[in-house]
Protein backbone atom coordinates (compact mmCIF):
# COMPACT_ATOMS: atom_id res chain seq x y z
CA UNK A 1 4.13 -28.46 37.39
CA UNK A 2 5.99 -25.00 37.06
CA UNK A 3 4.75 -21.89 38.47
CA UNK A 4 5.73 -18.41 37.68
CA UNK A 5 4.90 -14.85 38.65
CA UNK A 6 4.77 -12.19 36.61
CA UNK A 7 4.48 -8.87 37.47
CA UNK A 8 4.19 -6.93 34.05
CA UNK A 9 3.27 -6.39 30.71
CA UNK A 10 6.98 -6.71 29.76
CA UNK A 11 7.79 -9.96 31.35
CA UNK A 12 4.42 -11.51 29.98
CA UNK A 13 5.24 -10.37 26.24
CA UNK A 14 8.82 -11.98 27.48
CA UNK A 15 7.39 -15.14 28.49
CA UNK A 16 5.78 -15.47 24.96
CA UNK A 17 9.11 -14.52 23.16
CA UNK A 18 10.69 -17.07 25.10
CA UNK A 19 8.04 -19.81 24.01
CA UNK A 20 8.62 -18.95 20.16
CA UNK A 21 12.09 -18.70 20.87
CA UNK A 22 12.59 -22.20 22.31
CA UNK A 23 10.13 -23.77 20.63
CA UNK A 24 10.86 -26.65 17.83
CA UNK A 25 8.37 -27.61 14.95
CA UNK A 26 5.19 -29.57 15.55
CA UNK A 27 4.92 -28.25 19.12
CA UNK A 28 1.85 -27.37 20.45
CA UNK A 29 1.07 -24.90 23.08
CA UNK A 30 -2.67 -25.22 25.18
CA UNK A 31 -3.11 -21.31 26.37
CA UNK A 32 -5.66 -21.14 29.18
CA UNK A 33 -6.96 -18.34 31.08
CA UNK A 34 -9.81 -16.01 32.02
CA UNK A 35 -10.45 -12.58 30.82
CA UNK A 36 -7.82 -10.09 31.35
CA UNK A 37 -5.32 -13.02 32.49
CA UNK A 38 -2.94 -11.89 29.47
CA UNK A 39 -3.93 -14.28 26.36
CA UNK A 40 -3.25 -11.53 24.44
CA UNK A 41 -0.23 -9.91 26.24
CA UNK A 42 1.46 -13.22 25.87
CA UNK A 43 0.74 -13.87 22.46
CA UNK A 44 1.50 -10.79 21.61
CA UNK A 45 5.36 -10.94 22.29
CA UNK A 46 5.10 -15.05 20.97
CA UNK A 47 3.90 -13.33 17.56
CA UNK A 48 6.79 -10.32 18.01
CA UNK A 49 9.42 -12.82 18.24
CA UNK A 50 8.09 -14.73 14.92
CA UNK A 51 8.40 -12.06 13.00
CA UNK A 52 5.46 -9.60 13.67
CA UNK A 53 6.84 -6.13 14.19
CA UNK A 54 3.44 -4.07 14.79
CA UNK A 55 1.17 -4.38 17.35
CA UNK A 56 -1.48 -6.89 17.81
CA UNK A 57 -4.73 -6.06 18.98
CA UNK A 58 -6.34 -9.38 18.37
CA UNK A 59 -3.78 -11.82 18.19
CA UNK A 60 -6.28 -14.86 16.91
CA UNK A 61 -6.70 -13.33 13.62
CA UNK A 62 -4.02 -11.53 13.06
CA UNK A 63 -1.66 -14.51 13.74
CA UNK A 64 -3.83 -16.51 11.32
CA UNK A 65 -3.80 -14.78 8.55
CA UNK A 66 0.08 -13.94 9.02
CA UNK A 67 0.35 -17.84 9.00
CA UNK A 68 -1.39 -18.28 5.83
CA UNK A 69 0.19 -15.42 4.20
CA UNK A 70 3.22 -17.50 4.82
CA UNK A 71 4.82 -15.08 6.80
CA UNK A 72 4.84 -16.82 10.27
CA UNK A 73 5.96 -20.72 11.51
CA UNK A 74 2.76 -20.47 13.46
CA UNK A 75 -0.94 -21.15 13.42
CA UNK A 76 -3.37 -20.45 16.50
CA UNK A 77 -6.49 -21.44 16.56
CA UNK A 78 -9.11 -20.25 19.24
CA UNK A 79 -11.71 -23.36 19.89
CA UNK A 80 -13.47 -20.87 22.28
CA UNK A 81 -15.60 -19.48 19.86
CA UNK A 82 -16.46 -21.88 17.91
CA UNK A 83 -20.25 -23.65 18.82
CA UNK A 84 -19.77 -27.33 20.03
CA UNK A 85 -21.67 -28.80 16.92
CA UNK A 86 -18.90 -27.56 14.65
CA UNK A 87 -15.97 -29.09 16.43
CA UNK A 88 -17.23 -32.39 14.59
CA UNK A 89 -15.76 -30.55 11.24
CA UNK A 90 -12.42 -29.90 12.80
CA UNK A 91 -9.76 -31.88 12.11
CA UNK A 92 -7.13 -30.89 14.74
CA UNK A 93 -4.61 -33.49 12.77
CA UNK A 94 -4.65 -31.26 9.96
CA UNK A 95 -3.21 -28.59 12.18
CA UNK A 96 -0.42 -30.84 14.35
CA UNK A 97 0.72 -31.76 10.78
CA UNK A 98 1.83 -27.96 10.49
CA UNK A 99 5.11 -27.36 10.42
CA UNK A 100 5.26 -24.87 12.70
CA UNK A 101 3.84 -24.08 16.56
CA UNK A 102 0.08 -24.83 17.08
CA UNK A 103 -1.13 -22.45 20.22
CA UNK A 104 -4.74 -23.74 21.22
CA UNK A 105 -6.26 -21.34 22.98
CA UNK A 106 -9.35 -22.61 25.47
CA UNK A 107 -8.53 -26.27 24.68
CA UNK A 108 -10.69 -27.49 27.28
CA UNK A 109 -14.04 -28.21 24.16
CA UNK A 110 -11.34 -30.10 22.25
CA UNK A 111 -9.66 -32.33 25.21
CA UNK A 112 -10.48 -35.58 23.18
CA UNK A 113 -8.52 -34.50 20.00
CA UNK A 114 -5.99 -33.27 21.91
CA UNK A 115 -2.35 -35.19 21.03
CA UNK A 116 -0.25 -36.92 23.87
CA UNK A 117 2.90 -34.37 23.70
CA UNK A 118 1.71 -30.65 24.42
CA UNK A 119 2.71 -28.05 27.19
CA UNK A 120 -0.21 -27.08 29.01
CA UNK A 121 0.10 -22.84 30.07
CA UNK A 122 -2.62 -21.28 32.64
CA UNK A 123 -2.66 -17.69 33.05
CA UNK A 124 -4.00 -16.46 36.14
CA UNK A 125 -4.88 -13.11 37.78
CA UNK A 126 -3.25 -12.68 41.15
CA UNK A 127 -6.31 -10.37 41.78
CA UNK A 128 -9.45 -8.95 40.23
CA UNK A 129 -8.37 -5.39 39.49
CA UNK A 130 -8.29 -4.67 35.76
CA UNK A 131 -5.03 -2.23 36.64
CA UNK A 132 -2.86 -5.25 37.67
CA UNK A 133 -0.41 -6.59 36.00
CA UNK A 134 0.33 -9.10 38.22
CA UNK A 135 0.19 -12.84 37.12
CA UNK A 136 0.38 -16.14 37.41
CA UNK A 137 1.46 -18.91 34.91
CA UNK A 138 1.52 -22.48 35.39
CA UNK A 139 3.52 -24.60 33.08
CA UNK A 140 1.94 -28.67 33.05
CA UNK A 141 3.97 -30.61 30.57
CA UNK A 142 2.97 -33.84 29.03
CA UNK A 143 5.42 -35.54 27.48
CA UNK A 144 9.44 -35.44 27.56
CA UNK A 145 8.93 -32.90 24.08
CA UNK A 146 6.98 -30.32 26.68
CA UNK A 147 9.18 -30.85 29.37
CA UNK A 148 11.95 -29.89 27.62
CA UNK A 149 10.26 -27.11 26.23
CA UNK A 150 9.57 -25.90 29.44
CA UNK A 151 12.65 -25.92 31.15
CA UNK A 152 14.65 -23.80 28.00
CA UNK A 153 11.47 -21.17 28.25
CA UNK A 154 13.02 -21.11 32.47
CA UNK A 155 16.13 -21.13 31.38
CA UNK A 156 15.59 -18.26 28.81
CA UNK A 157 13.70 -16.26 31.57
CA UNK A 158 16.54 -16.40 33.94
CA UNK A 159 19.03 -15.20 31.04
């Protein structure tokens, strides 16, 4: 496991540019982390990278239906909201068939459909004031795919 502070809005829009940046088709992304632990910060600069040039205020459905526009190599779906009697009608092999990333956000209602290769990302708040910026991510790879994928998002950070 790989651990790394971050200690801005900047550098966790970074860390998602470097994700989309490294990242090859048919990987998939699990995105974990409480409220206000910068979901949407990182997301944010993922989505920037891809191709979206104006802000994103809810990066769920804006990244969707940029996907299905066919305007991004992405799809991210958030499992948090849906009720657990309709993840029965969710086929999650429809979506790792995609060519592009698949970000799961709160994968922890889908860990049984989850596939074998993915690169697991907490975000963490280093405390509980809502005016800092201060982070921390932990990278958990499974599979030589997400360790790989790690290690270029390090090496991009460092660049």
């Amino acid at each position: 496991m790989m651990k790394l502070a971050i200690n801005s809005a900047q550098a966790m829009q970074q860390l998602g540019a470097a994700l989309a940046e490294t990242a090859q088709g048919h990987d998939v992304l699990l995105l974990k982390g409480d409220l206000g632990a910068g979901k949407t910060t990182m997301t944010q600069g993922l989505g920037r990278q891809l191709g979206i040039r104006r802000p994103i205020k809810s990066p769920t459905f804006t990244l969707v239906r940029e996907y299905r526009e066919g305007r991004l190599p992405l799809f991210h779906m958030d499992f948090y909201r849906l009720e657990s009697a309709d993840l029965a009608s969710i086929d999650l092999n429809e979506y790792l068939n995609e060519a592009g990333i698949v970000v799961i956000e709160w994968p922890d209602k889908i860990a049984e459909f989850l596939p074998r290769e993915y690169l697991g990302l907490t975000l963490t708040r280093v405390d509980d004031s809502w005016e800092s910026t201060k982070r921390v991510v932990e990278f958990e790879p499974h599979g030589e795919r997400a360790e790989a994928w790690a290690e270029a998002v390090k090496a991009q950070l460092k660049a």
